[in-house]
C-alpha atoms as a PDB file:
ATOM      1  CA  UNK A   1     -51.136 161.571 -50.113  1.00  0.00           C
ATOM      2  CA  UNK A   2     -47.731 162.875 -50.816  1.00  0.00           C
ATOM      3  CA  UNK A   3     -44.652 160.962 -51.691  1.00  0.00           C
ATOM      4  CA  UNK A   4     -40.981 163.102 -52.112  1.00  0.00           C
ATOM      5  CA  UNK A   5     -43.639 166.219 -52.279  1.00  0.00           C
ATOM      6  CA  UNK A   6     -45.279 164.824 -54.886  1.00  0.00           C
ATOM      7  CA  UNK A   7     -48.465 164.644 -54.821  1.00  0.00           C
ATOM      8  CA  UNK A   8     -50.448 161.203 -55.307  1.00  0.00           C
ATOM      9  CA  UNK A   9     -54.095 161.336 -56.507  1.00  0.00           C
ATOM     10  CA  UNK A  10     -55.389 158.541 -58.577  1.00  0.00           C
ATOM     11  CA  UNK A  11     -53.564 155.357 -59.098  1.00  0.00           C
ATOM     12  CA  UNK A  12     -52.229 156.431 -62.637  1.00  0.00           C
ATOM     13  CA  UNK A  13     -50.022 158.764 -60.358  1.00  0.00           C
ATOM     14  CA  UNK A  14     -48.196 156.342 -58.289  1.00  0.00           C
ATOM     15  CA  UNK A  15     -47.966 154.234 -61.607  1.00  0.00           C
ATOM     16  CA  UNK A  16     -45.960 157.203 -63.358  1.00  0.00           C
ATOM     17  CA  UNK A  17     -44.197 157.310 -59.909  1.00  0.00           C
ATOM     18  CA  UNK A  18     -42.733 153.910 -59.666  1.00  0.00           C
ATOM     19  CA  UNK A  19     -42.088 154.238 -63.778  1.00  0.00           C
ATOM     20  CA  UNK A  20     -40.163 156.958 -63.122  1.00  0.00           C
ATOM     21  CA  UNK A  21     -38.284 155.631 -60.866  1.00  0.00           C
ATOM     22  CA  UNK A  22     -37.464 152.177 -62.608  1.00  0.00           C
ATOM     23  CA  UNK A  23     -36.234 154.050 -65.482  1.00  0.00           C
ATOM     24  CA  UNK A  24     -33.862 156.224 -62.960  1.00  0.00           C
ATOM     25  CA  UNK A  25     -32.741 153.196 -61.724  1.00  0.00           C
ATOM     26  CA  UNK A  26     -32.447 151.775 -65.017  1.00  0.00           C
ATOM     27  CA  UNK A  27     -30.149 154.542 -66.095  1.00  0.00           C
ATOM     28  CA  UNK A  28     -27.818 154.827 -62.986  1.00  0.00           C
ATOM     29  CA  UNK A  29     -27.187 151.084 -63.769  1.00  0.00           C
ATOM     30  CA  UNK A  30     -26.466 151.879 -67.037  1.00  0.00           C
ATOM     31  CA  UNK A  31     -24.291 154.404 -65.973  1.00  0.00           C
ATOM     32  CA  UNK A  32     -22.280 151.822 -63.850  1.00  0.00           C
ATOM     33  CA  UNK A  33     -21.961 150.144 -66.633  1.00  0.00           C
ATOM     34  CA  UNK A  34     -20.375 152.671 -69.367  1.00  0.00           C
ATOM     35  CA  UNK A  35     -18.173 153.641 -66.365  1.00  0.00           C
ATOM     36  CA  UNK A  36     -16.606 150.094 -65.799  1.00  0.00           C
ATOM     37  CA  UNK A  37     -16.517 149.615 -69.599  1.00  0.00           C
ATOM     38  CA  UNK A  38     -14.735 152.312 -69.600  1.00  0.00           C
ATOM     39  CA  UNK A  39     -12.258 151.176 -66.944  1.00  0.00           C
ATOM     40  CA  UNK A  40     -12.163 147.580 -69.225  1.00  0.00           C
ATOM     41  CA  UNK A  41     -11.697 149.448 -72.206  1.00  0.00           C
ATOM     42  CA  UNK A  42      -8.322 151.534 -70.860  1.00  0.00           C
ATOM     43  CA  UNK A  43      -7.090 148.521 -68.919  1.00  0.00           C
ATOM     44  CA  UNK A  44      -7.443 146.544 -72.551  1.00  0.00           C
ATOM     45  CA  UNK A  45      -5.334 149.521 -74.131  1.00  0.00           C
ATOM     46  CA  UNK A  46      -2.259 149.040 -71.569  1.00  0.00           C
ATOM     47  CA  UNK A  47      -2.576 144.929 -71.897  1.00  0.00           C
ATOM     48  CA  UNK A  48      -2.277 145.688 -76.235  1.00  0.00           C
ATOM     49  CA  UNK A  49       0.403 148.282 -75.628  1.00  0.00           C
ATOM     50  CA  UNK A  50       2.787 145.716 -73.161  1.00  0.00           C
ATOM     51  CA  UNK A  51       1.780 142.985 -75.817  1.00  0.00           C
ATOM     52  CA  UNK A  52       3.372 145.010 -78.568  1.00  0.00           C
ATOM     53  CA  UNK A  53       6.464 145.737 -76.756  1.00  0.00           C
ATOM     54  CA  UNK A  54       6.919 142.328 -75.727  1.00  0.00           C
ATOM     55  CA  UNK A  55       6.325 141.231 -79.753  1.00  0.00           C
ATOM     56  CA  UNK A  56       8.710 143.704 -80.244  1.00  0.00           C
ATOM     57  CA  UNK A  57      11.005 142.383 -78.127  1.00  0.00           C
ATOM     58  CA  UNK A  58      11.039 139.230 -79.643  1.00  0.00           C
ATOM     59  CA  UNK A  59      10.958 140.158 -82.984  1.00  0.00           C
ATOM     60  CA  UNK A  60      14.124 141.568 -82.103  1.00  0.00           C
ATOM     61  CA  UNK A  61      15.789 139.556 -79.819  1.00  0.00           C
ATOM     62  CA  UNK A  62      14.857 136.178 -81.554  1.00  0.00           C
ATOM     63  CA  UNK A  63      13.569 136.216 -84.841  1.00  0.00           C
ATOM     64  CA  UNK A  64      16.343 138.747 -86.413  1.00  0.00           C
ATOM     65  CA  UNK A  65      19.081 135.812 -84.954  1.00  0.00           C
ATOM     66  CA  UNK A  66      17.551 133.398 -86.883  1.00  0.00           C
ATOM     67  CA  UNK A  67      16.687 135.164 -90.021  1.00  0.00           C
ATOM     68  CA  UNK A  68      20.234 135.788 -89.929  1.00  0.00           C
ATOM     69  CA  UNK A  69      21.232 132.239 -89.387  1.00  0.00           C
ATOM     70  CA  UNK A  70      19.176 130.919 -91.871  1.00  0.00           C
ATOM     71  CA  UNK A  71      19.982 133.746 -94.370  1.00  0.00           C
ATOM     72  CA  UNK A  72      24.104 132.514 -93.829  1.00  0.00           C
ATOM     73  CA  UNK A  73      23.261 128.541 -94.010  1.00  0.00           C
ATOM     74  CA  UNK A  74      21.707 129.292 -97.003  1.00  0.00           C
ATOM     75  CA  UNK A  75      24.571 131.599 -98.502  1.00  0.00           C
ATOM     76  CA  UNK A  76      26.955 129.139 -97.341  1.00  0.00           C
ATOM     77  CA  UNK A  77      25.385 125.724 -99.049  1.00  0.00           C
ATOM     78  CA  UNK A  78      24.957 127.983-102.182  1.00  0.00           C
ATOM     79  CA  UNK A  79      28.853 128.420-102.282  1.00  0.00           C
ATOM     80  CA  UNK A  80      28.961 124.981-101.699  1.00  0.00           C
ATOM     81  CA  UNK A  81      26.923 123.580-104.079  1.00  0.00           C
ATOM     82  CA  UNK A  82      28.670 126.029-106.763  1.00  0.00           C
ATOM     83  CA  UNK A  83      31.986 124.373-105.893  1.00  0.00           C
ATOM     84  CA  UNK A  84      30.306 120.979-106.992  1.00  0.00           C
END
């Protein structure tokens, strides 16, 4: 008997036969796998990237106001409390 022109003799045969082809299937799936990892992977590296801008963003646009704030409320209660 021949299977894909290969030919089938003893039992042993068709065992390395379907072994041979769980482990191909075994191996495209983990194929699949590395290749939507990868996909994950580089979608995770644009989400970090827009993340950072963002912080960026804020670090600017919010936190320098306030550091400055607080740096002249506590410039201007230090005059004060010299004039005490």
């Amino acid at each position: 008997m021949d299977i894909f022109g290969i030919p089938i003799e003893t039992t042993k045969d068709l065992l390395n036969l379907s072994l041979s082809g769980g482990f191909l299937l075994i191996v495209l799936f983990l194929c699949l796998v590395l290749i939507r990892l990868y996909v994950v992977l580089g979608n995770l590296a644009n989400i970090t990237e827009s993340i950072a801008e963002i912080t960026d963003v804020i670090r600017h646009y919010v936190w320098k106001p306030i550091e400055l704030i607080n740096t002249l409320i506590s410039k201007i209660t230090s005059l004060f409390n010299k004039r005490r």
